[in-house]
C-alpha atoms as a PDB file:
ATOM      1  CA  UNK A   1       0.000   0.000   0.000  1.00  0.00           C
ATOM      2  CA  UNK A   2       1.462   3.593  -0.679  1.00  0.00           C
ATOM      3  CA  UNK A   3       1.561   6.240   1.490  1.00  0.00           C
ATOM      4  CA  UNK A   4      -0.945   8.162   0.207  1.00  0.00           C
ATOM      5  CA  UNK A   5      -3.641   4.851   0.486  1.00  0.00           C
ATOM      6  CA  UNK A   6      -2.449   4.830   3.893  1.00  0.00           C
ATOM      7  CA  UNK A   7      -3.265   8.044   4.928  1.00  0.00           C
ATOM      8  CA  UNK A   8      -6.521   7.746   3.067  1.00  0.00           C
ATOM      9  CA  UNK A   9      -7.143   4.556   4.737  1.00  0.00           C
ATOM     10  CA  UNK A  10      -6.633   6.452   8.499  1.00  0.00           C
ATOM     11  CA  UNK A  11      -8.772   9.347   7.499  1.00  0.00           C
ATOM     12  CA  UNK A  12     -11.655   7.198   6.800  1.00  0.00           C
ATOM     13  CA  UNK A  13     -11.180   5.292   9.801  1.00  0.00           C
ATOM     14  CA  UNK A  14     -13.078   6.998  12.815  1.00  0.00           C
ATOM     15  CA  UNK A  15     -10.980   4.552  15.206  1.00  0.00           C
ATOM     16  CA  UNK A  16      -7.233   6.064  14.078  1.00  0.00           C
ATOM     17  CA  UNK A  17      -6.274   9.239  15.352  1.00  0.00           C
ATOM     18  CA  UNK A  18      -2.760  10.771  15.624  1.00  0.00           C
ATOM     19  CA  UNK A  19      -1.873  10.727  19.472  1.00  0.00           C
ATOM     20  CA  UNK A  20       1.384  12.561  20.761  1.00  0.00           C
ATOM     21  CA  UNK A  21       3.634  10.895  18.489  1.00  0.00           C
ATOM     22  CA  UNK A  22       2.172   7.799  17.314  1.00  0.00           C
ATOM     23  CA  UNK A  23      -1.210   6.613  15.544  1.00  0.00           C
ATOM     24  CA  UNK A  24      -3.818   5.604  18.546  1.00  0.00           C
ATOM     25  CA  UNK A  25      -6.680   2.789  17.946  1.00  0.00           C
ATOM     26  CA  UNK A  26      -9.932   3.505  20.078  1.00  0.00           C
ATOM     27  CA  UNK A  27     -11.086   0.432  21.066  1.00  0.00           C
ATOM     28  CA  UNK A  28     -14.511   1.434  21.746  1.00  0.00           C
ATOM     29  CA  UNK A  29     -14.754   2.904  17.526  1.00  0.00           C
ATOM     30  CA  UNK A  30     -13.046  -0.320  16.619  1.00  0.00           C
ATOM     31  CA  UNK A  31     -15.001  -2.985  14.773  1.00  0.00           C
ATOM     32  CA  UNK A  32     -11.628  -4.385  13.611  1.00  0.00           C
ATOM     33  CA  UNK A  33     -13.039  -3.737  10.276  1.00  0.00           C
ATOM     34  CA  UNK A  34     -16.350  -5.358  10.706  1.00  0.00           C
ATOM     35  CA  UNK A  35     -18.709  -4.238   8.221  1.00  0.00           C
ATOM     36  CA  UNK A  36     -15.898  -2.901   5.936  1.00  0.00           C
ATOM     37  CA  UNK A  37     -12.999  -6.018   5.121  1.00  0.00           C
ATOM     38  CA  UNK A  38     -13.149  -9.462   6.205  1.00  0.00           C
ATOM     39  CA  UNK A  39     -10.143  -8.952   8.432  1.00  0.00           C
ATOM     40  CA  UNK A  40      -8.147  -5.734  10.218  1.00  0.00           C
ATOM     41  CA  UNK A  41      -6.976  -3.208   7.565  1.00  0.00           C
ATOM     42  CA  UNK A  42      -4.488  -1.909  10.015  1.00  0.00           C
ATOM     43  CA  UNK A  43      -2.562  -4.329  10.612  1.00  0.00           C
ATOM     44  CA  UNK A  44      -2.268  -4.927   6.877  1.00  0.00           C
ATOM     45  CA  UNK A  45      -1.898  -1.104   6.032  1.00  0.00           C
ATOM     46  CA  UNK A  46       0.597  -0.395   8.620  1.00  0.00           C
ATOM     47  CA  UNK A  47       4.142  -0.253   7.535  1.00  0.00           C
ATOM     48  CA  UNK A  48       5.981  -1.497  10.385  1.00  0.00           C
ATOM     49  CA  UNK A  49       5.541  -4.878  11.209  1.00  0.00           C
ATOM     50  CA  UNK A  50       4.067  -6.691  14.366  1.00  0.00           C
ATOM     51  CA  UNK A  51       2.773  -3.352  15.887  1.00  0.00           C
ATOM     52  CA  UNK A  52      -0.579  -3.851  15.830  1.00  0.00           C
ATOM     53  CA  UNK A  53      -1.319  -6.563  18.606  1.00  0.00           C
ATOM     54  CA  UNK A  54      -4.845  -7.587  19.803  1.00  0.00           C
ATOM     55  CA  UNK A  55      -5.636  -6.517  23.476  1.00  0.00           C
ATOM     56  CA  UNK A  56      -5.986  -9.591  25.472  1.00  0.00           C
ATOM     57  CA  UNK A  57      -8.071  -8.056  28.372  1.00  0.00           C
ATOM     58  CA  UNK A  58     -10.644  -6.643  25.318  1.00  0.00           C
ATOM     59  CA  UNK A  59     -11.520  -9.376  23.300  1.00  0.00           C
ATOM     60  CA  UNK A  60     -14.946  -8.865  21.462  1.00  0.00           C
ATOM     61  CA  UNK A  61     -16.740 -11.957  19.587  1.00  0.00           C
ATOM     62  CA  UNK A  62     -18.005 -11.396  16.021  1.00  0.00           C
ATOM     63  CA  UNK A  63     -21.596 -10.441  16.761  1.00  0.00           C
ATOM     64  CA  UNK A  64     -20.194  -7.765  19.375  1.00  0.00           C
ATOM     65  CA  UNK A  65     -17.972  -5.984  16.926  1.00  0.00           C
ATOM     66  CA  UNK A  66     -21.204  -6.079  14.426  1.00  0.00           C
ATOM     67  CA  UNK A  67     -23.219  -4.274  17.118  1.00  0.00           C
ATOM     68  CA  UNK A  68     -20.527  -1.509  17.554  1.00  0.00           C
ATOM     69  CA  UNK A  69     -20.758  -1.124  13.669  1.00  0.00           C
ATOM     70  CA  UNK A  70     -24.262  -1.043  13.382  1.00  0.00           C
ATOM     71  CA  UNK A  71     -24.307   1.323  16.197  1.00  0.00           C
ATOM     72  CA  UNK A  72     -21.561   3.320  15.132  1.00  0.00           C
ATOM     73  CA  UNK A  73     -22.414   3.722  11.364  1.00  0.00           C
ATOM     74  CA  UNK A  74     -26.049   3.023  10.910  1.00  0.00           C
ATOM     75  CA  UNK A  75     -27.513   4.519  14.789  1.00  0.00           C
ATOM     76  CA  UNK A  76     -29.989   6.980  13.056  1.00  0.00           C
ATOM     77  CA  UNK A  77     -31.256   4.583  10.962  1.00  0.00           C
ATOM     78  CA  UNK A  78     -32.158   2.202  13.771  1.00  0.00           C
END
């Protein structure tokens, strides 16, 4: 991915925001791209390796992160 489909990638991405000095993931915006890709774009857009690591005290199951994206994206429609 170039660096311009990167940066595209991040500013459609509610969940990625710049922090201090680094890129930040809000867990509670991510659907780990549920609803978009069939698996996390970050960690495949990212372009350093092995930086992107799952949270082992969050874990959400499928139907979880689908409710956060309905919720998220489709709220007024509900």
């Amino acid at each position: 991915m170039s660096p311009e489909q990167l940066i595209g990638y991040v500013g459609i991405c509610k969940a990625i925001s710049m922090g201090a000095e680094y890129y930040q993931i809000d867990a509670d915006r991510c659907t780990e791209c549920i609803g978009h890709y069939d698996r996390p774009t970050c960690q495949q857009v990212c372009p350093i390796d092995h930086t992107i690591i799952a949270d082992p005290q969050r874990v959400e199951s499928h139907d979880a992160l689908w409710e956060k994206f309905v919720l998220l994206h489709h709220a007024d429609r509900l």
